[in-house]
N, C-alpha and C. Protein backbone atom coordinates (compact mmCIF):
# COMPACT_ATOMS: atom_id res chain seq x y z
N UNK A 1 -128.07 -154.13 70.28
CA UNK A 1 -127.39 -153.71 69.08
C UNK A 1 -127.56 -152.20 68.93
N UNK A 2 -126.49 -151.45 68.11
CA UNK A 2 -126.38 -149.77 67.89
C UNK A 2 -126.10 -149.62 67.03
N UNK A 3 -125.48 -148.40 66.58
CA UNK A 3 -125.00 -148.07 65.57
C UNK A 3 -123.35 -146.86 66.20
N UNK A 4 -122.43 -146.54 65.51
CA UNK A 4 -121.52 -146.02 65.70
C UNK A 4 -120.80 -145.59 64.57
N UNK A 5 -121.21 -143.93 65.15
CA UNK A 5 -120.78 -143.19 63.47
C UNK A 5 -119.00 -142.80 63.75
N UNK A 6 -118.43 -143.76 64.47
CA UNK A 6 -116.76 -143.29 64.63
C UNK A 6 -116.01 -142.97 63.24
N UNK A 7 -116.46 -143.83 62.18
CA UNK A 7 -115.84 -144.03 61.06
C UNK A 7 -116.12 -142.62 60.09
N UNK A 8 -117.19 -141.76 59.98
CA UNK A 8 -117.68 -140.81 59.70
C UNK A 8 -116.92 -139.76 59.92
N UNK A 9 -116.45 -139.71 61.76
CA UNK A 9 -115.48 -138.32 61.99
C UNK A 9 -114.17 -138.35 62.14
N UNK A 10 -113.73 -139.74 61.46
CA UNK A 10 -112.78 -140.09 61.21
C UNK A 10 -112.46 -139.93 59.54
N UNK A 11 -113.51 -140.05 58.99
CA UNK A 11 -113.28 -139.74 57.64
C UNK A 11 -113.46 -138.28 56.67
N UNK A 12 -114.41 -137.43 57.95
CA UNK A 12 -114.46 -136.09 57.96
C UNK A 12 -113.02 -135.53 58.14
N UNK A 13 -112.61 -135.67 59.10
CA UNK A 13 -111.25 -135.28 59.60
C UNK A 13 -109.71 -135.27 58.45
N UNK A 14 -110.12 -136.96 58.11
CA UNK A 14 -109.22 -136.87 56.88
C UNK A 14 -109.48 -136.57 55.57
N UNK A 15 -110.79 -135.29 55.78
CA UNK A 15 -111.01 -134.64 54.05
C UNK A 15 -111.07 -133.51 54.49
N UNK A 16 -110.52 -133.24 56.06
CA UNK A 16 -110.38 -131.84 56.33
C UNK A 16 -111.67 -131.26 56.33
N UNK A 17 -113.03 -131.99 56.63
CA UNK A 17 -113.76 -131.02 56.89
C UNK A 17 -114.96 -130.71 58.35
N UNK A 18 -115.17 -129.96 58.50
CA UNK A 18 -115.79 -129.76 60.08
C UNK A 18 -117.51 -130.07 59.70
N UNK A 19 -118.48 -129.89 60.60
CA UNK A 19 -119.59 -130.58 60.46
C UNK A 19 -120.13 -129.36 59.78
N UNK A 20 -120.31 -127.88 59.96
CA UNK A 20 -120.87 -127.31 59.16
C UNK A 20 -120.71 -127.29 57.77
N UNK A 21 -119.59 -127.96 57.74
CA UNK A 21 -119.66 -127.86 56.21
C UNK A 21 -120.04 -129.15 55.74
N UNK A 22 -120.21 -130.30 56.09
CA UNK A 22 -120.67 -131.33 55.56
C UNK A 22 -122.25 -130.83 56.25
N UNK A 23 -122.61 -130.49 57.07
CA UNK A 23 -123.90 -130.05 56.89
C UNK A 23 -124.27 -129.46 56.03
N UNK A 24 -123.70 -127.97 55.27
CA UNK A 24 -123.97 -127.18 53.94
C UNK A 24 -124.16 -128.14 52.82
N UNK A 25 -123.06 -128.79 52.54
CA UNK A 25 -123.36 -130.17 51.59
C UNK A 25 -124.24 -130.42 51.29
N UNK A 26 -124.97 -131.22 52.61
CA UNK A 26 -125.86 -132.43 52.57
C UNK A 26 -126.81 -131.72 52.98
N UNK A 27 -127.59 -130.69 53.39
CA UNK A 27 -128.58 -130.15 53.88
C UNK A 27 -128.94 -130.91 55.10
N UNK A 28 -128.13 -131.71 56.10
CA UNK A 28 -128.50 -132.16 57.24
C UNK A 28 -128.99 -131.26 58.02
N UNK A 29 -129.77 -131.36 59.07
CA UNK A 29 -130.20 -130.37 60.11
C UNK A 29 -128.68 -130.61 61.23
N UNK A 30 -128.49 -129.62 61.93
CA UNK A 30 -127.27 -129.93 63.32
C UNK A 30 -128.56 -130.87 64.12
N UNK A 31 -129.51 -130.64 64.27
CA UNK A 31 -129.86 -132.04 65.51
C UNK A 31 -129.88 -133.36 64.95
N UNK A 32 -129.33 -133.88 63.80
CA UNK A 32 -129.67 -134.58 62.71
C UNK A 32 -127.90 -135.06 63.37
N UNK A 33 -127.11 -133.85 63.48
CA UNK A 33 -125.69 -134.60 63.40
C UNK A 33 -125.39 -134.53 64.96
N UNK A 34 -126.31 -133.98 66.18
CA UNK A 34 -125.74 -134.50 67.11
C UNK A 34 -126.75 -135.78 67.61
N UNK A 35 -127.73 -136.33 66.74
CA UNK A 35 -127.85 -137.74 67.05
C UNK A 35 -126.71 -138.46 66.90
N UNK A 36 -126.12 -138.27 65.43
CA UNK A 36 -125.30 -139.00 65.11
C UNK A 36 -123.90 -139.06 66.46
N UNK A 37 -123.86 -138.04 66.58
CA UNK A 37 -122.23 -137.41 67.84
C UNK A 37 -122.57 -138.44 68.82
N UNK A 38 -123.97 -138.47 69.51
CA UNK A 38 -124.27 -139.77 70.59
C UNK A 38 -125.20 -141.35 70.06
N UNK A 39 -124.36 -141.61 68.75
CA UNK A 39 -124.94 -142.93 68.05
C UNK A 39 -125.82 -143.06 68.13
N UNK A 40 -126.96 -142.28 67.91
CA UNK A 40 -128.80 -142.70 67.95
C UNK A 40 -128.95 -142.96 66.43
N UNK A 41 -129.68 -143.61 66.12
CA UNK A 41 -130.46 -144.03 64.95
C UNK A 41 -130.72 -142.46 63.96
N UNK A 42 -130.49 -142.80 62.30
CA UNK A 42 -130.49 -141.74 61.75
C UNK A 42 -131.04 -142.19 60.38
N UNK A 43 -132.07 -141.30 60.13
CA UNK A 43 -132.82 -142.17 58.40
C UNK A 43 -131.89 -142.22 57.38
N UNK A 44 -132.21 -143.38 56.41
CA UNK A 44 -131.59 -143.80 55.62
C UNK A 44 -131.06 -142.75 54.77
N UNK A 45 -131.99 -142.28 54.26
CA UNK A 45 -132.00 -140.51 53.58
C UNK A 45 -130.79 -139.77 54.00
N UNK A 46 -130.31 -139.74 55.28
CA UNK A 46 -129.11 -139.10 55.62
C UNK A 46 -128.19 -139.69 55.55
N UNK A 47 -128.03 -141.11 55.69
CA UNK A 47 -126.72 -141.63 55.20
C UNK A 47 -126.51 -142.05 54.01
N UNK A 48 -127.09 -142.14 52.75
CA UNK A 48 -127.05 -141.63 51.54
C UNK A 48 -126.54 -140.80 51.21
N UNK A 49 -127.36 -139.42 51.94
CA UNK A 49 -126.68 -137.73 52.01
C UNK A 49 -125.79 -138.03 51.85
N UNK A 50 -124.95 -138.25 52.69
CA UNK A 50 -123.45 -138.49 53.45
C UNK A 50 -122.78 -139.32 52.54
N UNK A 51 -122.98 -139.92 52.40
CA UNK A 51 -122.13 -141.35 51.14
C UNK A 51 -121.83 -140.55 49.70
N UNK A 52 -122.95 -140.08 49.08
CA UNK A 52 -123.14 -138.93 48.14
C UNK A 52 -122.41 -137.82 48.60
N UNK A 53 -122.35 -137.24 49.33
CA UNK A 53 -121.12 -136.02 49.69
C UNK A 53 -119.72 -136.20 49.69
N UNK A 54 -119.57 -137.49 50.65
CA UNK A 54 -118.13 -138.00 50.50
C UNK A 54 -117.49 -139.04 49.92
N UNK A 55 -118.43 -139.14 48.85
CA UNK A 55 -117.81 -140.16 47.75
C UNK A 55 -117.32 -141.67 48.51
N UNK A 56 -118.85 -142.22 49.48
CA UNK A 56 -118.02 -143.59 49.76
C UNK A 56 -119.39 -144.20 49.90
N UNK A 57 -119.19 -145.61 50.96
CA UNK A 57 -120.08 -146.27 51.21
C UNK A 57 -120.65 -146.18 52.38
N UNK A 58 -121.90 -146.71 52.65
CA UNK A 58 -122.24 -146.80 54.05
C UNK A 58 -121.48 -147.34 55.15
N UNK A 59 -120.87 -148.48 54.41
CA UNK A 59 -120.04 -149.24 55.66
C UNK A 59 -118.60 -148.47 55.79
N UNK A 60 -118.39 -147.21 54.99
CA UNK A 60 -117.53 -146.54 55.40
C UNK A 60 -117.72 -145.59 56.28
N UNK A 61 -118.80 -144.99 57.06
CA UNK A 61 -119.19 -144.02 57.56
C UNK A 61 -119.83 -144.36 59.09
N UNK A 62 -120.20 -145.51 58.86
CA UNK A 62 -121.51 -146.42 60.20
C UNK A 62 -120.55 -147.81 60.39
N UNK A 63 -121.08 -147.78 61.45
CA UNK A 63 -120.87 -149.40 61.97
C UNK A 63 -122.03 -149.88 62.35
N UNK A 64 -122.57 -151.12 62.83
CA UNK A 64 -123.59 -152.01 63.61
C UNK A 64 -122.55 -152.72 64.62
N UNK A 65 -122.62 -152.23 65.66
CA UNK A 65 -122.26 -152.82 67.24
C UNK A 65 -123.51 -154.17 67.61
N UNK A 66 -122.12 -154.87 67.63
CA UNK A 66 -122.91 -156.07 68.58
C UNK A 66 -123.26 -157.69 67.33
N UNK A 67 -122.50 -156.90 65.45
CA UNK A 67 -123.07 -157.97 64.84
C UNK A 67 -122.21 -159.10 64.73
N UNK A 68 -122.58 -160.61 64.96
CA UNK A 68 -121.42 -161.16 64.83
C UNK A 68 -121.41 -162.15 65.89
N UNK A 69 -122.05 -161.30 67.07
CA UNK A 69 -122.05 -161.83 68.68
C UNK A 69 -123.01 -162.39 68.83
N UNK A 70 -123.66 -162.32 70.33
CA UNK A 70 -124.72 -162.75 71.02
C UNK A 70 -126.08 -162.79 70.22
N UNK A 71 -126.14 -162.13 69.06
CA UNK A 71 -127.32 -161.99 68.55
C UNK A 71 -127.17 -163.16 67.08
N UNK A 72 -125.92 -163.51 66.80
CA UNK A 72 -125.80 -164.57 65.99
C UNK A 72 -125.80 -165.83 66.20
N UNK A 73 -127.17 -166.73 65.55
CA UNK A 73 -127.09 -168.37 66.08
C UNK A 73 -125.88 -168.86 65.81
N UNK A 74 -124.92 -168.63 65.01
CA UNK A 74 -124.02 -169.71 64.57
C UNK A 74 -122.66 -169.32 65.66
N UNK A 75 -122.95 -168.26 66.17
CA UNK A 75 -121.67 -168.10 67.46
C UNK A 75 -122.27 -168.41 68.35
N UNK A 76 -122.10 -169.61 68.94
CA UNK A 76 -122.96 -170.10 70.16
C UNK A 76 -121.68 -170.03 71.26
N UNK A 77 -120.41 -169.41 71.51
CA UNK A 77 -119.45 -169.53 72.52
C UNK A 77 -118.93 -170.68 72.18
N UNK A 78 -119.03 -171.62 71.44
CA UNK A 78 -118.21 -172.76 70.95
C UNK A 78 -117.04 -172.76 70.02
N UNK A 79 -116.03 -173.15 70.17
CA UNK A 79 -114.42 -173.10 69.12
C UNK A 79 -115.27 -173.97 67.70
N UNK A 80 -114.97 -173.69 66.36
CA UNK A 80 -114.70 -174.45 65.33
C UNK A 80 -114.49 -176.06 65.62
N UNK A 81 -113.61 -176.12 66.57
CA UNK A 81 -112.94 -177.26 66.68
C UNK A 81 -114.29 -178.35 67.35
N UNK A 82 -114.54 -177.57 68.59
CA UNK A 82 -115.56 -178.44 69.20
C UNK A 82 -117.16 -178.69 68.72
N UNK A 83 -116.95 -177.67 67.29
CA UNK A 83 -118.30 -177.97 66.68
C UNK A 83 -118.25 -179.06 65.88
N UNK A 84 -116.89 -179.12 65.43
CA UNK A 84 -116.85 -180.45 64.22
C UNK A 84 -116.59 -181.48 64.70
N UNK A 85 -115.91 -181.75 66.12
CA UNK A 85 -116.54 -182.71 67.01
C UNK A 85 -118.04 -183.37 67.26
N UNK A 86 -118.59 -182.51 67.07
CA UNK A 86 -120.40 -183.29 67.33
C UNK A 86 -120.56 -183.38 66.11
N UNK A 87 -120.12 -182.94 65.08
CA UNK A 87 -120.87 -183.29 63.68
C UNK A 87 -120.32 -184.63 63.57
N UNK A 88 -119.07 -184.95 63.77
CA UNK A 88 -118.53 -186.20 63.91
C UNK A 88 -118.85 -187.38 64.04
């Protein structure tokens, strides 16, 4: 599992603004935003920052890769269909 800040410079982009200036904002450090550039893990504290600067939510800015999948018991590679078969 990761994280993926695509949604972030996608939402920078459409408020027209470049990273120094959402750095000025938020008082992020730049090594703070090129974790983020190669999806490494980033404290909570900064994506707050960020939510608070651009007037949104976390799940507008971040993703979690991988939730949903292989790491969820209830998706075992089985259809709906063939589960309500054995409950049957």
């Amino acid at each position: 599992m990761g994280v993926c800040y695509k949604k972030l410079w996608k939402k920078m982009i459409d408020l027209e603004l470049d990273a120094p200036a959402v750095q000025s904002r938020t008082k992020i450090a730049p090594s703070t935003f090129s974790k983020m550039r190669k999806n490494e893990y980033v404290s909570m504290d900064v994506l707050v920052r960020l939510c608070e600067s651009l007037d949104c939510q976390i799940s507008d800015i971040v993703e979690v890769e991988g939730v949903g999948t292989k790491n969820d018991p209830s998706n075992d590679g089985r259809t709906a269909e063939s589960k309500n078969n054995i409950q049957e």
